[in-house]
Protein backbone atom coordinates (compact mmCIF):
# COMPACT_ATOMS: atom_id res chain seq x y z
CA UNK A 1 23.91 12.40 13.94
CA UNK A 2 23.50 9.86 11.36
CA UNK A 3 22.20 10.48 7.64
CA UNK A 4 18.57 10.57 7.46
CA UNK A 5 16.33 10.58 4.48
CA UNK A 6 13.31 13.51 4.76
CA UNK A 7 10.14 12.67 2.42
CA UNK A 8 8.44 16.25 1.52
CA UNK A 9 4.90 15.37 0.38
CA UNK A 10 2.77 18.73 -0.65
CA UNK A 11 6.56 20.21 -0.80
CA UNK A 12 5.07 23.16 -3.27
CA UNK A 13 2.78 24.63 -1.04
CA UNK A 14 3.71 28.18 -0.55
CA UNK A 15 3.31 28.39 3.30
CA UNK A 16 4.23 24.85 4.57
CA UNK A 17 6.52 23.73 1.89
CA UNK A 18 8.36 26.86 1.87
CA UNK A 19 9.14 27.36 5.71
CA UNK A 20 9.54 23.20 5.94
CA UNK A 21 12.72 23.41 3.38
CA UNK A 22 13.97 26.22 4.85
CA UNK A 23 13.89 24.55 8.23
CA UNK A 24 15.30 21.61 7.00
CA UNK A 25 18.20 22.68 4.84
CA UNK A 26 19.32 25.06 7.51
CA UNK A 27 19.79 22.59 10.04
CA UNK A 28 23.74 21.65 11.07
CA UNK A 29 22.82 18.19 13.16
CA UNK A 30 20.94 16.81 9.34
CA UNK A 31 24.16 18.36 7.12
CA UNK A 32 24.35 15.78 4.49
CA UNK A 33 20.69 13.99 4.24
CA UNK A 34 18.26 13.71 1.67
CA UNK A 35 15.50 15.34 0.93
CA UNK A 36 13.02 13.83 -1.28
CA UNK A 37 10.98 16.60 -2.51
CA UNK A 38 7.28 15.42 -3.54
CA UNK A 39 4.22 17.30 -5.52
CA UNK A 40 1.84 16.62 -8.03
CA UNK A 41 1.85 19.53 -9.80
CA UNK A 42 4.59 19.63 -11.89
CA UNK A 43 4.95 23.25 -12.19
CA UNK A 44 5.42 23.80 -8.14
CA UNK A 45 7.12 21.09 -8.05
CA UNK A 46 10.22 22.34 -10.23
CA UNK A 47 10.08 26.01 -8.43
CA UNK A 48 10.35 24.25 -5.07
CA UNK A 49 13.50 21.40 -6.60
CA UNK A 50 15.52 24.78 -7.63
CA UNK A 51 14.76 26.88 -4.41
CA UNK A 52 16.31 23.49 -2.94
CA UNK A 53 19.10 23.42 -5.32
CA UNK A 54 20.28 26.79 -4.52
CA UNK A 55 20.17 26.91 -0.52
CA UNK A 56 22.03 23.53 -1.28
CA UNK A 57 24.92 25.67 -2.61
CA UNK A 58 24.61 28.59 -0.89
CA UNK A 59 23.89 27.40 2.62
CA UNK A 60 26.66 24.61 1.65
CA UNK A 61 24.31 22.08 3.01
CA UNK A 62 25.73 18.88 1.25
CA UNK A 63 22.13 17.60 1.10
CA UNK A 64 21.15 15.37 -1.83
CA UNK A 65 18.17 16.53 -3.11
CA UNK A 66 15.74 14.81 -5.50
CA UNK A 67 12.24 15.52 -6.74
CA UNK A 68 9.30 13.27 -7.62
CA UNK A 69 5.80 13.58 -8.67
CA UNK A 70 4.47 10.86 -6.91
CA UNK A 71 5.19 9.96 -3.37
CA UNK A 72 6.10 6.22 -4.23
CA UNK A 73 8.99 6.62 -5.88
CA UNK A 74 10.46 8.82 -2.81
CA UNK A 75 9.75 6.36 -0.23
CA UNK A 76 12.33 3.75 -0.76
CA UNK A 77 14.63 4.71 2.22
CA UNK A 78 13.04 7.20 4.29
CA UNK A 79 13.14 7.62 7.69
CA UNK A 80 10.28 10.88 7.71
CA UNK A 81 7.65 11.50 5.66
CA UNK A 82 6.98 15.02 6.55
CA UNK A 83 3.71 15.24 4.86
CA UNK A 84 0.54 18.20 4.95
CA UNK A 85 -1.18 17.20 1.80
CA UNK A 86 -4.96 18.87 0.61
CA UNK A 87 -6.89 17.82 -1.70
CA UNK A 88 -7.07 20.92 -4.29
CA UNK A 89 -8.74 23.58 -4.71
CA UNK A 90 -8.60 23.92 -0.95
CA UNK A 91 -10.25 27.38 -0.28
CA UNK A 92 -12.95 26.31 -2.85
CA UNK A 93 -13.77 23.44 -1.43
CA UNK A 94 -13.52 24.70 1.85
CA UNK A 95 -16.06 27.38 0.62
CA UNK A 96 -18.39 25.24 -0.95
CA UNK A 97 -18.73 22.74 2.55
CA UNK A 98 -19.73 26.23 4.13
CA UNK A 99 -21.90 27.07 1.71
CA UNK A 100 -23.78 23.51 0.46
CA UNK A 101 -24.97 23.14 4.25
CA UNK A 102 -26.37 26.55 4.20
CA UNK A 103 -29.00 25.40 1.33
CA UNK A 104 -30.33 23.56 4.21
CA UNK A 105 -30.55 25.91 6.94
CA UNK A 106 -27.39 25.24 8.57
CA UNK A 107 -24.72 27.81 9.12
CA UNK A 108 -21.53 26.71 10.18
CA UNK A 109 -18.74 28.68 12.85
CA UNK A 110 -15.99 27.41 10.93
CA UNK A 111 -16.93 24.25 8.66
CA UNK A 112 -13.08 23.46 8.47
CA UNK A 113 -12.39 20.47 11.46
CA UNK A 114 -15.24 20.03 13.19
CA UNK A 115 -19.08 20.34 11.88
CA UNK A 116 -20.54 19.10 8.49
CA UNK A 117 -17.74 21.01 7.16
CA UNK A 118 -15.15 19.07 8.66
CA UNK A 119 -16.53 15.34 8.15
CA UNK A 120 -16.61 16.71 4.31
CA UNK A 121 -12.47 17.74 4.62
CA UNK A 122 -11.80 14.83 6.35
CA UNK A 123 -13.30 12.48 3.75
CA UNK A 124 -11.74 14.09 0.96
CA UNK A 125 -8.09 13.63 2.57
CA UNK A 126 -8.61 10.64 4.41
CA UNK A 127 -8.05 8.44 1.33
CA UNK A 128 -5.30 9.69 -0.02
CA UNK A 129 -3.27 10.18 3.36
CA UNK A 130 -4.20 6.35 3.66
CA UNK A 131 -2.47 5.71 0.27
CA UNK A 132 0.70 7.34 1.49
CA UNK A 133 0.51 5.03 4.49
CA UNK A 134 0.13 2.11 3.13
CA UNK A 135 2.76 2.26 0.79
CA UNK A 136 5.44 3.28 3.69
CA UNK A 137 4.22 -0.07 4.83
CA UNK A 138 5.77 -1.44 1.76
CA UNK A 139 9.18 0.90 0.98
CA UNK A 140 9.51 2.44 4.66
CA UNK A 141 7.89 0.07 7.02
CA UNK A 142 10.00 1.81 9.67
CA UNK A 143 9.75 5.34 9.13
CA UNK A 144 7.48 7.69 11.09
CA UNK A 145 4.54 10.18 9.61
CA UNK A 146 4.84 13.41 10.18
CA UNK A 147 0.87 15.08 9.43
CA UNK A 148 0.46 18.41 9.46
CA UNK A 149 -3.15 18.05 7.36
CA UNK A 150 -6.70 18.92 8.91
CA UNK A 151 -9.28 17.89 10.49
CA UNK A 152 -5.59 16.42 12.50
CA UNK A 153 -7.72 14.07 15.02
CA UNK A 154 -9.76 12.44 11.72
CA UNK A 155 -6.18 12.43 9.74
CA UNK A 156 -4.49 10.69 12.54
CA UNK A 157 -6.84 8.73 13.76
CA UNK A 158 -7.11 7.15 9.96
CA UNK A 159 -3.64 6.45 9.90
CA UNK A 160 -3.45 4.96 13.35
CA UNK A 161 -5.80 2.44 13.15
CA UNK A 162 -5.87 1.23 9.31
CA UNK A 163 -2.75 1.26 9.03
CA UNK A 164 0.79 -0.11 10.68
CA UNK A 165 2.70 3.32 10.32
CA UNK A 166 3.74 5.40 13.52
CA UNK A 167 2.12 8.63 12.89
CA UNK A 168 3.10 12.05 14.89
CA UNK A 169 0.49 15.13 14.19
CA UNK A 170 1.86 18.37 14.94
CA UNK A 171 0.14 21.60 15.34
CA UNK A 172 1.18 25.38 16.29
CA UNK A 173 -2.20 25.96 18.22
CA UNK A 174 -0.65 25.80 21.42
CA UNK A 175 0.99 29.35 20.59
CA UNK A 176 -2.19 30.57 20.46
CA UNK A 177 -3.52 30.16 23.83
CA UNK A 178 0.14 31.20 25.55
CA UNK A 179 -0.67 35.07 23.34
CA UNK A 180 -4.03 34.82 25.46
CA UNK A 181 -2.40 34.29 28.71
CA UNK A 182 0.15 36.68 27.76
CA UNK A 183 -2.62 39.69 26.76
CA UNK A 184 -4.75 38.40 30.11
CA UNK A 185 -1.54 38.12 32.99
CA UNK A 186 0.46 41.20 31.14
CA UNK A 187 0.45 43.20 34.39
CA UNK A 188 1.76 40.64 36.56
CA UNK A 189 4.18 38.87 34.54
CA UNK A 190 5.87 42.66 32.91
CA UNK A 191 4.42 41.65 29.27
CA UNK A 192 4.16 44.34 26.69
CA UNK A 193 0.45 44.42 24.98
CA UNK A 194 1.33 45.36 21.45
CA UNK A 195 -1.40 48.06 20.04
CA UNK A 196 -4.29 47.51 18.33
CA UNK A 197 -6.81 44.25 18.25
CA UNK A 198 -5.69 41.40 19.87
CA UNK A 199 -8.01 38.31 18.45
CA UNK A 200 -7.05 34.79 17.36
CA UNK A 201 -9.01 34.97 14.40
CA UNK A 202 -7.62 33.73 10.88
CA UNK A 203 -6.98 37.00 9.30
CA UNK A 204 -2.45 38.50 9.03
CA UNK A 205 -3.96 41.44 10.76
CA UNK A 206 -3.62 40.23 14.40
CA UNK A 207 -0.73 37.57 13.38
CA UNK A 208 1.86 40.33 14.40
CA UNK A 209 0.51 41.30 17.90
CA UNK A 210 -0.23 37.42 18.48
CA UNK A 211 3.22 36.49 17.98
CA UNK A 212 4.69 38.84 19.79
CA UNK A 213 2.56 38.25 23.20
CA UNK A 214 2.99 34.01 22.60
CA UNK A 215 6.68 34.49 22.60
CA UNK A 216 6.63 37.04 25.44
CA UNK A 217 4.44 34.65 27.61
CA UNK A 218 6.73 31.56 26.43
CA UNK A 219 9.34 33.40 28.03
CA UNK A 220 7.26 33.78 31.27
CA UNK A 221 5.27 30.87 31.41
CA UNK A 222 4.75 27.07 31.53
CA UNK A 223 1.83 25.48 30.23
CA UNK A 224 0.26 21.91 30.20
CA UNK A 225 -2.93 21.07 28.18
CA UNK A 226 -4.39 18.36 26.90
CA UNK A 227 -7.37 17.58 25.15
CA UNK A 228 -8.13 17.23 21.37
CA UNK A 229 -6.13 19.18 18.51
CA UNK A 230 -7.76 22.73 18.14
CA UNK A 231 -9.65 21.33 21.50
CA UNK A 232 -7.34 21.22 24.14
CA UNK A 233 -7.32 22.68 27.85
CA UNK A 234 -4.91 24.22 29.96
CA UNK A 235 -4.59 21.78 32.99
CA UNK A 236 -2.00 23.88 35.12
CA UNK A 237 0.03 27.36 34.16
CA UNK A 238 3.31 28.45 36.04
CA UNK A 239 5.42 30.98 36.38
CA UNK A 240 8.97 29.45 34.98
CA UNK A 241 10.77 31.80 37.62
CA UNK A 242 9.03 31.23 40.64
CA UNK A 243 6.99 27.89 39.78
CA UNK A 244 3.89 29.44 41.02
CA UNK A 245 0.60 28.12 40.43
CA UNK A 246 -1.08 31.32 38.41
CA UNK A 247 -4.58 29.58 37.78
CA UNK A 248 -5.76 31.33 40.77
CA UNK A 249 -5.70 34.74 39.23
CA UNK A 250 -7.28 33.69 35.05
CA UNK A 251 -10.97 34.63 36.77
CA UNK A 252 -9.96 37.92 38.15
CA UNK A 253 -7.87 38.27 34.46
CA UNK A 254 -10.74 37.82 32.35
CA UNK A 255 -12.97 40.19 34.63
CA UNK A 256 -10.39 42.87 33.99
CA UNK A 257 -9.86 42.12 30.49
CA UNK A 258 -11.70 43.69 27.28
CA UNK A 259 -14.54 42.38 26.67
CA UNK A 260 -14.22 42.07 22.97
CA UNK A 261 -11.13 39.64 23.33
CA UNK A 262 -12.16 35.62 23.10
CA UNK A 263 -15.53 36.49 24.37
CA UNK A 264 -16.13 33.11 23.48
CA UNK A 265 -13.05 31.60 25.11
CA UNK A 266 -13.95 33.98 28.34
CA UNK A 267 -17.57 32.26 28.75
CA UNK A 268 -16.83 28.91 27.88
CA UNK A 269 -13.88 29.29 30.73
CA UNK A 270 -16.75 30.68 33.08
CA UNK A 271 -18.47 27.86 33.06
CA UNK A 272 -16.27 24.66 32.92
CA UNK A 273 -13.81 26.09 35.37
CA UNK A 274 -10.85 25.40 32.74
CA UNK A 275 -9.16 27.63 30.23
CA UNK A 276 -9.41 26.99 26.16
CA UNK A 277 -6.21 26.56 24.92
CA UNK A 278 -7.30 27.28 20.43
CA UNK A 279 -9.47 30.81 20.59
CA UNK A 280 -12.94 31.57 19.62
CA UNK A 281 -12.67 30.28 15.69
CA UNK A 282 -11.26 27.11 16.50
CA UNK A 283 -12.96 26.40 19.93
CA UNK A 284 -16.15 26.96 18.44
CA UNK A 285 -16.26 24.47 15.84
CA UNK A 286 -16.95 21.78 18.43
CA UNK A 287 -19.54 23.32 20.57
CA UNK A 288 -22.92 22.90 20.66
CA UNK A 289 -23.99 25.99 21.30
CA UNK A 290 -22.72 28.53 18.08
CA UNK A 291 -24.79 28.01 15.15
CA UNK A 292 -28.24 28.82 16.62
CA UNK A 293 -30.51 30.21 13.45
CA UNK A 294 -32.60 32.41 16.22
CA UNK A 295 -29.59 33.69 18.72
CA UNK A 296 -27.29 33.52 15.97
CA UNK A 297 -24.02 33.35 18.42
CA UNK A 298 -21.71 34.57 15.42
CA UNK A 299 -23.01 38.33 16.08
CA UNK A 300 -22.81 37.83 19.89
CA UNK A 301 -19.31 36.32 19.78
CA UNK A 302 -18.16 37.68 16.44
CA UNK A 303 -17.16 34.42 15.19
CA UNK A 304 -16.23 35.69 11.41
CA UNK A 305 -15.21 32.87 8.86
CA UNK A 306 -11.95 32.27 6.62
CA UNK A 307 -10.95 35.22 3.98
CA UNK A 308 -11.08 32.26 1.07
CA UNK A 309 -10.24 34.44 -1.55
CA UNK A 310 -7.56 36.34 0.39
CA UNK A 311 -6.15 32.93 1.42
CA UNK A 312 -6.43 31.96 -1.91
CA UNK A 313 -4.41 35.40 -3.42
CA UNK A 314 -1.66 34.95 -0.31
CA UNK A 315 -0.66 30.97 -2.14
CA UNK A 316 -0.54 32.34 -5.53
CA UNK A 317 1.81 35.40 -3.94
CA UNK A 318 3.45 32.72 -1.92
CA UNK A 319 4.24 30.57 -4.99
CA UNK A 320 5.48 33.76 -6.96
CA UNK A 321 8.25 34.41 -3.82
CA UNK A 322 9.09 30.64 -4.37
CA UNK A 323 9.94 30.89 -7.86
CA UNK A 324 12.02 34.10 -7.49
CA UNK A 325 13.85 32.78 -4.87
CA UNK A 326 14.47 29.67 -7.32
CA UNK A 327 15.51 31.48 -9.92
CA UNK A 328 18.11 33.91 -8.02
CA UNK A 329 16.20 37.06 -8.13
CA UNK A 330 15.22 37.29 -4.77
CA UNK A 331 16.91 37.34 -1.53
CA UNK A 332 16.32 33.75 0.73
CA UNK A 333 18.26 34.86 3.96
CA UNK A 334 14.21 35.09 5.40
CA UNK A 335 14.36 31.11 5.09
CA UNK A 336 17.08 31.29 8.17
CA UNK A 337 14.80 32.09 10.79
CA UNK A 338 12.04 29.89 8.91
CA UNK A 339 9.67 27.55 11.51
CA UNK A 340 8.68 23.97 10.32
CA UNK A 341 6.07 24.33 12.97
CA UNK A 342 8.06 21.18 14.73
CA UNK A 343 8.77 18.77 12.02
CA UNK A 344 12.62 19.31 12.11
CA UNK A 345 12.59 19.38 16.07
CA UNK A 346 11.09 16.10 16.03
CA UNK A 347 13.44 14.58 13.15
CA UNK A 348 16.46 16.16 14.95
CA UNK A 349 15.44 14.66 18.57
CA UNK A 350 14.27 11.08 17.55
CA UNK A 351 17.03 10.51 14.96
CA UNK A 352 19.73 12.01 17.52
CA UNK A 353 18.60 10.22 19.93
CA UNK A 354 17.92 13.62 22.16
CA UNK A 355 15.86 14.25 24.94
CA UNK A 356 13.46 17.23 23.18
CA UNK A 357 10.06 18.37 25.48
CA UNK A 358 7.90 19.25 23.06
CA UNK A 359 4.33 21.59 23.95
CA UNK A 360 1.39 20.00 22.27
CA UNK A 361 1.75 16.39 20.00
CA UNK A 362 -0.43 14.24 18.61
CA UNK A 363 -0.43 10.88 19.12
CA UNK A 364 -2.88 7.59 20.19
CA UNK A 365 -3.73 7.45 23.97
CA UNK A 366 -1.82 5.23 25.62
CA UNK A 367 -3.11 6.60 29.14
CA UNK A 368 -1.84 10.39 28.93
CA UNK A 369 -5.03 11.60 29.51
CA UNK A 370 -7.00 9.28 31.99
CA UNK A 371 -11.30 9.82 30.67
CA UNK A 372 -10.55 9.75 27.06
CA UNK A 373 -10.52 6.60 25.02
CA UNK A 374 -7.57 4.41 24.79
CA UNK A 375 -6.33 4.70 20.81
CA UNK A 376 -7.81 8.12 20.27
CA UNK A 377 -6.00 10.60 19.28
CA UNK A 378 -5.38 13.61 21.70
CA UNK A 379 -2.84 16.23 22.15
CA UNK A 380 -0.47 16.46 25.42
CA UNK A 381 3.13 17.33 26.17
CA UNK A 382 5.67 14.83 24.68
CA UNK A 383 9.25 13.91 24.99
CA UNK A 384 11.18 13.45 21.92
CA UNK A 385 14.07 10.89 21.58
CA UNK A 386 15.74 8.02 20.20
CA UNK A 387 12.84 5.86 21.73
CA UNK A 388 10.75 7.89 19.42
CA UNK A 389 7.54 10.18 20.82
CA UNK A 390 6.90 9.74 24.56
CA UNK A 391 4.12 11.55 25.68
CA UNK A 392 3.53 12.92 29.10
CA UNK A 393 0.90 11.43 31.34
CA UNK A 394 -1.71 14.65 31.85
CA UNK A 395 -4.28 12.75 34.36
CA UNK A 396 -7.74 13.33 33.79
CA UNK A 397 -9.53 16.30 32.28
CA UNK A 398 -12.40 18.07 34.05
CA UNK A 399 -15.64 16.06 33.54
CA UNK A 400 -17.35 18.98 31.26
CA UNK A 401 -14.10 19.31 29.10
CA UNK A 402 -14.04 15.50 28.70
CA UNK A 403 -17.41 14.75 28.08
CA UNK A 404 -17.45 17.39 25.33
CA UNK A 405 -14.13 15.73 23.74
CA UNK A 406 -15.49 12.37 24.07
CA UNK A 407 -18.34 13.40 21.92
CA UNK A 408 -16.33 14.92 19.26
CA UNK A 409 -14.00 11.54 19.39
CA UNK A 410 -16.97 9.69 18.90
CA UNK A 411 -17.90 12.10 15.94
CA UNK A 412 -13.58 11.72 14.49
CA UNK A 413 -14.36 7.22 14.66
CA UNK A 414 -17.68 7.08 12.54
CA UNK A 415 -16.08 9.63 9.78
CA UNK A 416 -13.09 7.90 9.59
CA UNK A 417 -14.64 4.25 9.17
CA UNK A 418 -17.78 5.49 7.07
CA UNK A 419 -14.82 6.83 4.49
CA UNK A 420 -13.03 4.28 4.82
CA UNK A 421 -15.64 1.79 4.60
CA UNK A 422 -17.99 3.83 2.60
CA UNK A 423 -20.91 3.40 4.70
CA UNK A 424 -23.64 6.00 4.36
CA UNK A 425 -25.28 4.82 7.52
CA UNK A 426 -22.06 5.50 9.52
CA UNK A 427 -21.47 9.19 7.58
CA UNK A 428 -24.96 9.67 8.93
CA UNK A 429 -24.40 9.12 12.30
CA UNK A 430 -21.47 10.98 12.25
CA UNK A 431 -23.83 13.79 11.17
CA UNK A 432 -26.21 13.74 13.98
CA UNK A 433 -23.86 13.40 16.28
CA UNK A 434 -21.97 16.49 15.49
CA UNK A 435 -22.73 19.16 17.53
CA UNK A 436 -23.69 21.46 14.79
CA UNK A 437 -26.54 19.68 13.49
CA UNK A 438 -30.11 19.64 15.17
CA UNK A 439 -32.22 17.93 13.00
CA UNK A 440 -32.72 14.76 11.37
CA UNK A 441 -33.47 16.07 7.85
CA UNK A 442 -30.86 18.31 7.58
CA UNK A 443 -28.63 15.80 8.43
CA UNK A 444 -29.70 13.44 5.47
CA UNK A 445 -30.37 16.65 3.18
CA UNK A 446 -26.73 18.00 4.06
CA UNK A 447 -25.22 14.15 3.63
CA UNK A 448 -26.17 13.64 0.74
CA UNK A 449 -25.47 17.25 -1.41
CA UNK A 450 -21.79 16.36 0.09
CA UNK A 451 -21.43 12.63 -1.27
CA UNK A 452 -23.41 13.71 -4.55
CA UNK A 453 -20.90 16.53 -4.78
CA UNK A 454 -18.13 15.15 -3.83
CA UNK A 455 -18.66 12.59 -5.62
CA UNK A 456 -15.19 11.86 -7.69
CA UNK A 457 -13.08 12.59 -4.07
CA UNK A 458 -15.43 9.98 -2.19
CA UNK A 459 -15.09 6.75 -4.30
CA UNK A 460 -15.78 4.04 -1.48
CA UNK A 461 -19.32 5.67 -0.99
CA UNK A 462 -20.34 4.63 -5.10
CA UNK A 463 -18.99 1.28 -5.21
């Protein structure tokens, strides 16, 4: 494999930075690339350049590392910007999009990709990602985006169509729904449950038991979906030893299964006919039907929102392993079996010019899946190679399913250009369309706390 140069932008963060190098530096077929290491905090950004310099030496990696505090300077050269940037503080601002919409009657599932909550993310990150892009189009015309930042339709969708760079959006949600099917077709496919609550909800609790049944069911299983990121839907599920069709027996599953697991995921399965790939707190962030003031659907399905201040404690921990393994005081042989949630499978496969199937990608729709807008961004199947991301044709996707991600990619194209083109009218619209919001005045109420503030992230709205 040829040299390739590897742009890390957000390389400080404790979770994605972290496992990324590790992946990275470990890898045999990219012995002797570059890594350009990139954060804008200086402080991170020197823990993460010696954590670098010593797997360098110790996992005699020949890599030429450099560091830079602003992604321009790194460009020059690269072939991937691997790139999952937030716009800081992120669990405060992700608490205060909850919260602000609640001063007007509005309680959000989730408020982090879809909702009120997730046109405010998106606007906040939209800009800058767009800044990274259109500078590649200057230094690295050529190279492709690798996004790993949320809301990923709204991220990608920004980049594809305002800018010229080929962007890739990756996501590990897929694992999700194969520790589902494992927990619901244990019996027949010899799986071992793990004890105690299974639930794909965001708390390290059930992050264990879930890994263990997704790799279990990986083992067992084939899955396509496609659909939307944190929205997609399992179009057909085999078993990899006999190539059986095992659709057929998810009904009788669910009927046997505990009622407290995805309750959410169970009904919404019960009546569209087709199995939820993300779990209950990502599924519900696009659904119409779980923020209702009077039936208050977070009790029924126990919906329960991010742990921002345990989030918040785990990055400062996170940041404190960092700098010991930096500084020599703490072992790094964890980093060997560290995942970069894809981003070194894809470098590997399109600069080696293999032939990599990868689960769920991200990508504009060329056709892959039949009822959803050409240039939208959805999430299928993919093949990885020297031809770059080829993405498997999925058909069509149940009427129901599709109408529901049409609306939501309707939602993703008025965010992106209202930020973009700082139109209020557009933002607005984007509102009211969002299934989330039911009323006019809340809309304009809730629109206009974000953009007041929000005010210094949201600059093309006050010009």
């Amino acid at each position: 494999m040829s040299r390739v140069k590897v742009t890390v932008i957000g390389a400080g963060s404790a979770s994605f930075g972290l496992n990324t190098l590790g992946a990275l530096m470990r890898s045999a077929k990219l012995r002797g690339s570059e890594i350009a290491l990139v954060d804008r905090n200086a402080e991170t950004l020197e823990v993460v350049r010696r954590l670098a310099e010593r797997l360098n030496r110790e996992w005699d990696a020949e890599m030429k590392i450099s560091a830079y505090p602003h992604h321009r300077a790194a460009l020059p050269g690269t072939h991937f910007v691997v790139s999952a940037i937030e716009v800081p503080p992120r669990e405060k601002l992700w608490r205060m999009d909850y919260e602000i919409t609640l001063r007007h009657g509005v309680r959000q599932p989730y408020a982090e990709n879809g909702g009120p909550g997730g046109f405010a993310h998106a606007a906040r990150n939209i800009l800058p990602v767009l800044e990274i892009a259109h500078d590649m189009e200057q230094d690295c015309p050529d190279a492709w985006f690798i996004n790993f930042s949320n809301p990923m339709v709204r991220v990608c969708d920004a980049i594809h169509r305002y800018s010229k760079v080929k962007v890739i959006g990756l996501c590990h949600q897929i694992h999700a729904g194969y520790a589902i099917l494992g927990y619901l077709l244990a019996e027949r496919l010899g799986i071992r449950v793990p004890e105690g609550p299974i639930s794909t909800h965001a708390d390290p609790k059930y992050w264990k038991a879930m890994g263990q049944l997704a790799r279990q069911a990986e083992e067992k299983l084939v899955v396509k979906a496609a659909g939307l990121n944190h929205f997609t839907w399992m179009l057909d599920i085999r078993e990899k030893q006999t190539g059986e069709d095992l659709y057929p027996l998810l009904a009788d599953a669910w009927r046997r299964a505990d009622p407290k697991v995805e309750p959410l995921t169970r009904r919404v399965f019960e009546a569209f006919g087709c199995m939820p790939v993300p779990g209950d707190e990502h599924l519900d962030e696009y659904l119409p039907w779980c923020s209702d003031p009077v039936t208050r659907p977070w009790e029924k399905f126990d919906l329960s929102l991010y742990d921002w201040d345990g989030r918040e404690r785990n990055r400062d921990e996170g940041l404190e392993v960092m700098r010991q393994m930096g500084a020599g005081t703490r072992d790094v042989s964890p980093l060997k079996e560290a995942g970069s949630e894809g981003a070194l499978e894809v470098i590997e496969a399109i600069s080696g010019a293999e032939d990599l199937y990868h689960l769920a990608v991200n990508l504009p729709n060329q056709g892959q899946v039949a009822n959803l807008p050409l240039g939208s961004i959805v999430e299928t199947p993919c093949v990885l190679s020297g031809m770059g991301a080829l993405p498997v044709t999925m058909g069509a996707l149940p009427e129901g399913a599709a109408e529901l991600c049409r609306r939501e990619l309707a939602v993703v194209k008025l965010c992106v250009d209202s930020v973009v083109e700082g139109s209020r009218q557009k933002a607005l619209q984007c509102l009211l369309l969002d299934p989330v919001i039911t009323d006019l005045d809340a809309a304009e109420q809730i629109l206009d706390d974000y953009l007041t503030t929000y005010r210094e992230y949201l600059p093309t709205f006050w010009k």
